[in-house]
Structure formats: structure tokens, C-alpha cells
PDB file of N, CA and C in Angstrom:
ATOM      1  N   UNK A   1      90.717  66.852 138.165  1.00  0.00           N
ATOM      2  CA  UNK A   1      90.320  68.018 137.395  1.00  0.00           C
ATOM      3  C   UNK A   1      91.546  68.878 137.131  1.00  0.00           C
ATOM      4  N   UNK A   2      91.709  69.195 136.080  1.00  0.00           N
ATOM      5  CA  UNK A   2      92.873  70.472 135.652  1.00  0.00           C
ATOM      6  C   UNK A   2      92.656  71.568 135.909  1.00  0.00           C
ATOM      7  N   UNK A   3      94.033  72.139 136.186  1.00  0.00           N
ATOM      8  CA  UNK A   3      93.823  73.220 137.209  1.00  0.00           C
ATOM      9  C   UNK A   3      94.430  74.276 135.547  1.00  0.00           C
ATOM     10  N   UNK A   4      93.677  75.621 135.664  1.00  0.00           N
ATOM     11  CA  UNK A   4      94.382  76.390 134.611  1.00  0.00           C
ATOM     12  C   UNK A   4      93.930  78.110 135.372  1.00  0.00           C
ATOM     13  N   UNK A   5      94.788  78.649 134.302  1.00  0.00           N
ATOM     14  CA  UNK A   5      94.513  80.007 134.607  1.00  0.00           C
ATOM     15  C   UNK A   5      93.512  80.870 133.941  1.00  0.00           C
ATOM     16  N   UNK A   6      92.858  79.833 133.051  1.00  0.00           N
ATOM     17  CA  UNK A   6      91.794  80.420 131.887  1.00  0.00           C
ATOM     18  C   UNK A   6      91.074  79.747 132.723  1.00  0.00           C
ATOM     19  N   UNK A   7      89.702  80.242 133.628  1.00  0.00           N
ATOM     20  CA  UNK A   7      88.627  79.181 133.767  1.00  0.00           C
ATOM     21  C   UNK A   7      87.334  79.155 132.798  1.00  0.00           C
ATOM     22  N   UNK A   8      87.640  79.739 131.790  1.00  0.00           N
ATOM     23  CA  UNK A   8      86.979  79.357 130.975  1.00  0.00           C
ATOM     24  C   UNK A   8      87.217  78.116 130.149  1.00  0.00           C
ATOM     25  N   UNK A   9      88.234  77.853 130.272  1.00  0.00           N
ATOM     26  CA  UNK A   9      89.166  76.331 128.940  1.00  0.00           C
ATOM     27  C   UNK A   9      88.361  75.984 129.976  1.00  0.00           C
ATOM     28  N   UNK A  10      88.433  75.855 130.950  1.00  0.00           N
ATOM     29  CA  UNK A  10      87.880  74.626 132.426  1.00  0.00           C
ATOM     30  C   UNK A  10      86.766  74.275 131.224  1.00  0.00           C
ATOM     31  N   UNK A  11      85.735  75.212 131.751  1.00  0.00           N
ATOM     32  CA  UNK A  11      84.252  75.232 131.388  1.00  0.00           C
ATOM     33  C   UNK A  11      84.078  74.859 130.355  1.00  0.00           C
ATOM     34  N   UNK A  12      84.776  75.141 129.179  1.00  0.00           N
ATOM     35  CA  UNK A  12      84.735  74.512 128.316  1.00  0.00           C
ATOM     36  C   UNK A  12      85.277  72.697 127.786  1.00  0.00           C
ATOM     37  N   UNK A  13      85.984  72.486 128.249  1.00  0.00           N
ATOM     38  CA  UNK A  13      86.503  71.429 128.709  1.00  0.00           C
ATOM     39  C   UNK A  13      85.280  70.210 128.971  1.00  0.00           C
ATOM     40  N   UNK A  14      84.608  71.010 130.229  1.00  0.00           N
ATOM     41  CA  UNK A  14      83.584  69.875 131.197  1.00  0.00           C
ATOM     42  C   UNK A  14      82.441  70.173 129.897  1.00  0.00           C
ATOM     43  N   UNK A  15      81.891  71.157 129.222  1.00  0.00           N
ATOM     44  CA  UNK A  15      81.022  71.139 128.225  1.00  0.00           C
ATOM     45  C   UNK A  15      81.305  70.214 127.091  1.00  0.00           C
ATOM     46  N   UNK A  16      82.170  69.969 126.478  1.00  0.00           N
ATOM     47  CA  UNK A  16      82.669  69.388 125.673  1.00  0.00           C
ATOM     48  C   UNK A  16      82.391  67.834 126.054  1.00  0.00           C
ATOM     49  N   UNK A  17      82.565  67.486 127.104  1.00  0.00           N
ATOM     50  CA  UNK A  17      82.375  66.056 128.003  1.00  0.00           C
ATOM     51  C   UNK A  17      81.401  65.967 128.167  1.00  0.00           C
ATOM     52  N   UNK A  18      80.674  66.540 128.595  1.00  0.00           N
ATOM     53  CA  UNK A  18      78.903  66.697 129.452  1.00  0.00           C
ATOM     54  C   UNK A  18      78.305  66.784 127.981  1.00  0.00           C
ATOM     55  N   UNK A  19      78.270  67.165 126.765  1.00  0.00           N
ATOM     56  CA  UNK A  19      77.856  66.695 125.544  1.00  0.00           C
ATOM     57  C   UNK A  19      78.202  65.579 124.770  1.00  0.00           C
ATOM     58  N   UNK A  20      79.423  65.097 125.075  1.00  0.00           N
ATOM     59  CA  UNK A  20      79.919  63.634 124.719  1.00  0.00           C
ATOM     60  C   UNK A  20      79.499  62.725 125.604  1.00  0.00           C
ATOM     61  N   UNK A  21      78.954  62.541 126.765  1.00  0.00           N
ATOM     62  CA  UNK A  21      78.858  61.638 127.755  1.00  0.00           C
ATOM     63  C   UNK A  21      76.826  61.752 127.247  1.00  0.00           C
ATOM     64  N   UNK A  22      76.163  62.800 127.090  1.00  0.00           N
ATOM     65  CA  UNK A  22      74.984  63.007 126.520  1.00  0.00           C
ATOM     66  C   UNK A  22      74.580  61.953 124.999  1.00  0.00           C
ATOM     67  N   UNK A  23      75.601  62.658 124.215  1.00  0.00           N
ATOM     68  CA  UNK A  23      75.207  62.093 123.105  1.00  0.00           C
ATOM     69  C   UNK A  23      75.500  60.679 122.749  1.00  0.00           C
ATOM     70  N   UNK A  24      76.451  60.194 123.795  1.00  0.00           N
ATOM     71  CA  UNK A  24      76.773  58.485 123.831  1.00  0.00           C
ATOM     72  C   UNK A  24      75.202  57.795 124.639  1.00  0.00           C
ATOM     73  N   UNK A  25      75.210  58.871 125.469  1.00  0.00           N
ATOM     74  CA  UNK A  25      73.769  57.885 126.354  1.00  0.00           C
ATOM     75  C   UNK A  25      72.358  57.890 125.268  1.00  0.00           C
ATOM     76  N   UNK A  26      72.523  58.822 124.723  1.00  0.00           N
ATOM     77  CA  UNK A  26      70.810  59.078 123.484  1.00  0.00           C
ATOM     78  C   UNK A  26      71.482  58.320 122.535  1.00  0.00           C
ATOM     79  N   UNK A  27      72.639  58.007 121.795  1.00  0.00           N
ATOM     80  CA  UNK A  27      72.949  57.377 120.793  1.00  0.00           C
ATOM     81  C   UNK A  27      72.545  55.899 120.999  1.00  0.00           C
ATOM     82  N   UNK A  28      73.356  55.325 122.349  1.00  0.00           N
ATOM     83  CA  UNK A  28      73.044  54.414 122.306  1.00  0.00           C
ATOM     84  C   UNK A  28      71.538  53.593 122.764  1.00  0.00           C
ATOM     85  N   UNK A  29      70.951  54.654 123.448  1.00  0.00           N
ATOM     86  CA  UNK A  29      69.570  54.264 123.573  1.00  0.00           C
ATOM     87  C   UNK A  29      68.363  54.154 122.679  1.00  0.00           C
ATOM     88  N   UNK A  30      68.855  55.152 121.535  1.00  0.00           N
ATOM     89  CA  UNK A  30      68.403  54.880 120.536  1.00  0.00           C
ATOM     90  C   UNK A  30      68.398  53.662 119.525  1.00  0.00           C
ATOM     91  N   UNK A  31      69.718  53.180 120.013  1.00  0.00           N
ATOM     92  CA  UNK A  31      70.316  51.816 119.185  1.00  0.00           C
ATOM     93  C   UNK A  31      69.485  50.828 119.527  1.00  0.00           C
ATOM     94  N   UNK A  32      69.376  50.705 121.229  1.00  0.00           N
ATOM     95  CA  UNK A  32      68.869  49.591 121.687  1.00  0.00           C
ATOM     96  C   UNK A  32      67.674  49.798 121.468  1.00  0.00           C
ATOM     97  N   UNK A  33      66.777  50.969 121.119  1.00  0.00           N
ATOM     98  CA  UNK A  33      65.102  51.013 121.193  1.00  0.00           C
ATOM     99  C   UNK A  33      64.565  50.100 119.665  1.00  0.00           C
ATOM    100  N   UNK A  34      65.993  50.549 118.848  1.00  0.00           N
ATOM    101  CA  UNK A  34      65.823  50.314 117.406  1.00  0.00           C
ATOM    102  C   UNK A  34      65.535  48.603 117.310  1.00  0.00           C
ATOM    103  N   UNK A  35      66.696  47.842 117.926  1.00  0.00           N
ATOM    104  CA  UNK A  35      66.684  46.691 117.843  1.00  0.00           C
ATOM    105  C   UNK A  35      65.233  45.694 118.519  1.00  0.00           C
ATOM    106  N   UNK A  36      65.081  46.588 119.781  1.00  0.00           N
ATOM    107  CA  UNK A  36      63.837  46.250 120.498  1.00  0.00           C
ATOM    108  C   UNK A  36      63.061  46.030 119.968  1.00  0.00           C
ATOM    109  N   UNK A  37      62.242  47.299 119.805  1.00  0.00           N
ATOM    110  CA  UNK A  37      60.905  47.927 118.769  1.00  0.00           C
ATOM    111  C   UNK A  37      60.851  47.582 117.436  1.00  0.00           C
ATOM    112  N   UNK A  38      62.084  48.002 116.507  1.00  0.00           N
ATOM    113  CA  UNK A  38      61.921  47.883 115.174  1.00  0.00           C
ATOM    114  C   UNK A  38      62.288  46.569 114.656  1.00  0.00           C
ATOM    115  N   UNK A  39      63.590  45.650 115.308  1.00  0.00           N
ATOM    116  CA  UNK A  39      64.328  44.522 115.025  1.00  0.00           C
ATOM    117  C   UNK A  39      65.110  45.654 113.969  1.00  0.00           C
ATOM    118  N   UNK A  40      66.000  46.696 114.313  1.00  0.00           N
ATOM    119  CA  UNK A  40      67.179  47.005 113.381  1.00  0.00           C
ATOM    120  C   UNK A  40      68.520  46.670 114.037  1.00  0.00           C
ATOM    121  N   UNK A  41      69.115  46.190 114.047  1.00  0.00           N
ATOM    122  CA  UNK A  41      70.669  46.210 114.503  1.00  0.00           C
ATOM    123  C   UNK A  41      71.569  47.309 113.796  1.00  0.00           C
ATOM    124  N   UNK A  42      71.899  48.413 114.541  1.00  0.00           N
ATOM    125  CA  UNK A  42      73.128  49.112 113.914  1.00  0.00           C
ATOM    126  C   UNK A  42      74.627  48.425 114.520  1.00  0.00           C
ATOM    127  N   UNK A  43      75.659  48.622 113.674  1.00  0.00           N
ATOM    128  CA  UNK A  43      77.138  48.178 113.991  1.00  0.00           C
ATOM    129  C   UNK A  43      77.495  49.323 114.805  1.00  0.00           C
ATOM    130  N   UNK A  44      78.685  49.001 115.420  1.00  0.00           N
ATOM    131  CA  UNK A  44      79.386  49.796 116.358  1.00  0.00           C
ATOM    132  C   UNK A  44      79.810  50.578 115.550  1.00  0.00           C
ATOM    133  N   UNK A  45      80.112  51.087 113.934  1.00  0.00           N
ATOM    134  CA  UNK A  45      80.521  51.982 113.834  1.00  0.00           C
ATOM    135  C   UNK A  45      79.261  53.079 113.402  1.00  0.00           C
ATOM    136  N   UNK A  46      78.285  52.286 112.650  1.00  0.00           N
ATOM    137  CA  UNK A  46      77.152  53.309 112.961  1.00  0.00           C
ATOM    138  C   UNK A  46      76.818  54.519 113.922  1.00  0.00           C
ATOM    139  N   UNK A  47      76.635  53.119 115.203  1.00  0.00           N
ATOM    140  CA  UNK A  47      76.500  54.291 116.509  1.00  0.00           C
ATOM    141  C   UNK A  47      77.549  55.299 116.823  1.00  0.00           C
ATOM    142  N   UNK A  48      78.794  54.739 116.663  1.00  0.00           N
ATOM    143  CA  UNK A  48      80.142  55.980 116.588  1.00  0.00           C
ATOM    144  C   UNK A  48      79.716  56.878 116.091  1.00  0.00           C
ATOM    145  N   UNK A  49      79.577  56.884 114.502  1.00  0.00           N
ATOM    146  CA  UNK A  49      78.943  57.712 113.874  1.00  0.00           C
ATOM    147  C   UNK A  49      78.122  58.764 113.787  1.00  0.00           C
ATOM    148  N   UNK A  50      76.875  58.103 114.871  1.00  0.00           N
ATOM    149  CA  UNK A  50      75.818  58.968 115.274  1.00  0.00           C
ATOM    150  C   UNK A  50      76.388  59.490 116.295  1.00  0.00           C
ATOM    151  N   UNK A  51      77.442  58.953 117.325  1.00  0.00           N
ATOM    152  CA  UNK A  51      77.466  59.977 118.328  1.00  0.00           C
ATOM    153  C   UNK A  51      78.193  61.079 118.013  1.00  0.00           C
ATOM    154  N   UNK A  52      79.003  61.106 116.656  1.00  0.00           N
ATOM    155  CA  UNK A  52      80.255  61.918 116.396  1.00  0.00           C
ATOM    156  C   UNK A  52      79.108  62.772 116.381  1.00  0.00           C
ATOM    157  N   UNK A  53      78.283  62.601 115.297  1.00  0.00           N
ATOM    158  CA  UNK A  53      77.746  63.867 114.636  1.00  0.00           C
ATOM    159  C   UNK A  53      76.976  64.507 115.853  1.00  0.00           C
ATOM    160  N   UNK A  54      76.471  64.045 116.586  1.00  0.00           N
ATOM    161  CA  UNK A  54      75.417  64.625 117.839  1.00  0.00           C
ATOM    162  C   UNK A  54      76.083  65.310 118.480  1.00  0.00           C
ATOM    163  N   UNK A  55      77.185  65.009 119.043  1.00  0.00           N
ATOM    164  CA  UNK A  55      78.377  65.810 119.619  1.00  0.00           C
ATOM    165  C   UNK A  55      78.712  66.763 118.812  1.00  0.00           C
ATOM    166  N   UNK A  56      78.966  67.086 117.383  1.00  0.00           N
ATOM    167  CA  UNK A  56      78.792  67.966 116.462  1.00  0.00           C
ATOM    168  C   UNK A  56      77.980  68.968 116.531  1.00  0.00           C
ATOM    169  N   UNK A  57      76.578  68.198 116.231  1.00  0.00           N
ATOM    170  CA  UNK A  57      75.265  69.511 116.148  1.00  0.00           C
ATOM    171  C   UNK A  57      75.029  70.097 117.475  1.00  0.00           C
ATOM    172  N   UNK A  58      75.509  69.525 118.649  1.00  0.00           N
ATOM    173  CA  UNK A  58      74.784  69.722 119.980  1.00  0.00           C
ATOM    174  C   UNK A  58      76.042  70.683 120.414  1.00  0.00           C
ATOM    175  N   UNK A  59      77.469  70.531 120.365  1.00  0.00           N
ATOM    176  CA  UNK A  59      78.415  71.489 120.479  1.00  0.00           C
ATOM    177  C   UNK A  59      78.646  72.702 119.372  1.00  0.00           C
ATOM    178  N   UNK A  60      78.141  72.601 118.324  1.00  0.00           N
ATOM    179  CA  UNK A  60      77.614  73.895 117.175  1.00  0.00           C
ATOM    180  C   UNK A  60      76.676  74.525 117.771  1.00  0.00           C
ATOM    181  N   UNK A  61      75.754  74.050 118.068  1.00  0.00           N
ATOM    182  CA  UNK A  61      74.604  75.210 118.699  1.00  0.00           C
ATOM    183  C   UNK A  61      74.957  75.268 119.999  1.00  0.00           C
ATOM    184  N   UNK A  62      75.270  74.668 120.899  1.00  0.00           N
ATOM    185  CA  UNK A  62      75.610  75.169 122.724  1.00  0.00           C
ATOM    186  C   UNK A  62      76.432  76.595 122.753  1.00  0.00           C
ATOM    187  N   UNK A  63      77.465  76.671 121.058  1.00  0.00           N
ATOM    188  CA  UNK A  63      78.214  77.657 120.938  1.00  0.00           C
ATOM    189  C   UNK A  63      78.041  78.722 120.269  1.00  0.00           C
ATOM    190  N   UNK A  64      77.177  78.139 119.305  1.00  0.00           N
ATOM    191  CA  UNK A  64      76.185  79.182 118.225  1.00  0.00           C
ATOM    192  C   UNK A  64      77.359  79.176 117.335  1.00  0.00           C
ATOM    193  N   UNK A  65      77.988  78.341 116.839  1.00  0.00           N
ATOM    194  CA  UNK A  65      79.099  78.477 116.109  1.00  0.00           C
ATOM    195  C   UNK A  65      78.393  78.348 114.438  1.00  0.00           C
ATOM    196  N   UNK A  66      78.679  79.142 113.634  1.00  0.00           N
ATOM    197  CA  UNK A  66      77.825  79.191 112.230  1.00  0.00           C
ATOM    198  C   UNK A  66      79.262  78.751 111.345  1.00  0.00           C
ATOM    199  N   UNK A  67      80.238  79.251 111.489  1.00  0.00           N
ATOM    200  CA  UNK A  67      81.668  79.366 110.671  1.00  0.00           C
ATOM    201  C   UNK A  67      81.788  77.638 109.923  1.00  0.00           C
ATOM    202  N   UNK A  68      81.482  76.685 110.879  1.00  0.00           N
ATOM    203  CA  UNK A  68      81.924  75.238 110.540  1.00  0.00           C
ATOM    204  C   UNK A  68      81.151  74.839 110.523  1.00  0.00           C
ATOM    205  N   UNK A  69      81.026  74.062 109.393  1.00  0.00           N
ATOM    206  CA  UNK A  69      79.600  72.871 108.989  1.00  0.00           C
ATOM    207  C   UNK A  69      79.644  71.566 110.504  1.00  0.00           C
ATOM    208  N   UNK A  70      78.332  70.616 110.414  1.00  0.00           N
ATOM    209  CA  UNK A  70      78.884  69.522 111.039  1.00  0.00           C
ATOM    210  C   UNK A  70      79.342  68.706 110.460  1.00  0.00           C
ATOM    211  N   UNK A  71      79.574  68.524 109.448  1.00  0.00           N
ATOM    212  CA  UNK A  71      80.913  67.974 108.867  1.00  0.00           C
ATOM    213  C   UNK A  71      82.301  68.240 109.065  1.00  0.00           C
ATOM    214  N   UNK A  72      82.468  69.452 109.263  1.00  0.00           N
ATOM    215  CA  UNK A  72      83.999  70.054 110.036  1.00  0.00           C
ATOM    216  C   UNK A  72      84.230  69.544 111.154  1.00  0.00           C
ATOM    217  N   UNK A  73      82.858  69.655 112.037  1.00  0.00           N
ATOM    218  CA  UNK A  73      83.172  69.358 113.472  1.00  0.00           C
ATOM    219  C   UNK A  73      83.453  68.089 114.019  1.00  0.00           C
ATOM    220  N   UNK A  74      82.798  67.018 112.886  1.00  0.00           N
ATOM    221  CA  UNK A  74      83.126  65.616 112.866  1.00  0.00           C
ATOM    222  C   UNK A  74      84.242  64.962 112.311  1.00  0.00           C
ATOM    223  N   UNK A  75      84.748  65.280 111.120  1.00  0.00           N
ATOM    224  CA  UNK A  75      85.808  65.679 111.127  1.00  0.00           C
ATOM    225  C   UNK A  75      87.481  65.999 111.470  1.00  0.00           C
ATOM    226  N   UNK A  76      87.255  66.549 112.492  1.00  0.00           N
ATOM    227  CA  UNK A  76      87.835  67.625 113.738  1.00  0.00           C
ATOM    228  C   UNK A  76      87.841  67.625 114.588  1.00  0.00           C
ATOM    229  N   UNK A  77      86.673  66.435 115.320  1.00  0.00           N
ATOM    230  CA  UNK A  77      86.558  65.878 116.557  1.00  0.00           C
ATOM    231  C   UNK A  77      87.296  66.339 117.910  1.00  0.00           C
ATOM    232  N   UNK A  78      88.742  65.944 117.192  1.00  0.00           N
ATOM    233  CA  UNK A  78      89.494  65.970 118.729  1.00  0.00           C
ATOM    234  C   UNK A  78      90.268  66.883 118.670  1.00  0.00           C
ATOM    235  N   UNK A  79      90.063  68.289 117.663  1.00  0.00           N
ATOM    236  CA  UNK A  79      90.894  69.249 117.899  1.00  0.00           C
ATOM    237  C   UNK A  79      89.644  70.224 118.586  1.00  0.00           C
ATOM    238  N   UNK A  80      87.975  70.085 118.234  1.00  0.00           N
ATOM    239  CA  UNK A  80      87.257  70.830 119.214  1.00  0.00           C
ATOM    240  C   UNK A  80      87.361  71.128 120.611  1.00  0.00           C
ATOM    241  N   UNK A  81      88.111  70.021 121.492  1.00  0.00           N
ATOM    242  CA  UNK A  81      88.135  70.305 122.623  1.00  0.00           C
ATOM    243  C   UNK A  81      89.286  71.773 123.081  1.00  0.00           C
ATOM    244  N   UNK A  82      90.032  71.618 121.806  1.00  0.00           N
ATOM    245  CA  UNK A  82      91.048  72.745 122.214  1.00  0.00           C
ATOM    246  C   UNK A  82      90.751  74.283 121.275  1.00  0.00           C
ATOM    247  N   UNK A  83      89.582  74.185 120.576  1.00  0.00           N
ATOM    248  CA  UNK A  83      89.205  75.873 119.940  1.00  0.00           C
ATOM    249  C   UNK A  83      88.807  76.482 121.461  1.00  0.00           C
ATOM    250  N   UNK A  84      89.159  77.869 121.323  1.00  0.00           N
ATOM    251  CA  UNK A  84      88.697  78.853 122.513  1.00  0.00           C
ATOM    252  C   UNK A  84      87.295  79.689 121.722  1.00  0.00           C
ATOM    253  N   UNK A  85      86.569  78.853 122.423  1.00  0.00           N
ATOM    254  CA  UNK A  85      85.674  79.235 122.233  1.00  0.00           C
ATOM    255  C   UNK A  85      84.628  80.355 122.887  1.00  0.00           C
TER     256      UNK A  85
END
């Protein structure tokens, strides 16, 4: 764990993860229910896809952030972890 003098970056940091580690587990469970249940196969970049954006909508509202579409945030991916939010 990184040690800082902001413990808020911390917190934000582990939020940022704890919604990416979320939206990979519902993304992909969704994938597999699809193929199960429906017979759909999505590609690996599909599901990427879906997790970008989930990680998007789910870190827009955890923050109440209105300023950036989820298109920005997807986007932008890997500079979200470093806005001070």
C-alpha cells in the first residue's frame, strides 16, 4: 500500500480499484450468464468495453461528478485515477 501525505489520494486510489475490481466481476458475469442463458458470445473486447464504461458511470456517480460525460471518463481511463477528487 502507498504511503502519502494526502490520505485522501489513499482513499481515493482504493475507490478507484474497489470499482474496477466490481465492474470486472458484474461485467464478466454478465458475459457468462449471456452465453449460458441466451447462447450470446461477447469478444474480449466487448467485455473491456463494458467494463470501461461501468467503471465510468459507477466512478461519475460515487463522485457526483456532472462536469464529464461517460465518454470522457472512458476515454481518460487512466488519467481518473490521478484527478483530486
Amino acid at each position: 500500500m502507498e504511503v502519502s501525505d494526502n490520505p485522501g489520494k489513499c482513499q481515493h486510489n482504493y475507490d478507484y480499484w474497489e470499482v474496477t475490481f466490481f465492474a470486472t466481476l458484474w461485467s464478466l458475469w454478465l458475459a457468462s450468464n449471456d452465453l449460458v442463458f441466451n447462447n450470446v458470445s461477447r469478444s474480449a473486447s466487448e467485455v473491456g468495453d463494458q467494463i470501461k464504461t461501468r467503471v465510468a458511470m459507477w466512478m461519475k456517480a460515487k463522485f457526483e461528478i456532472k462536469v464529464y460525460s461517460v465518454e470522457d471518463f472512458k476515454c481518460f481511463l487512466d488519467g481518473i485515477r490521478k484527478l483530486k477528487l
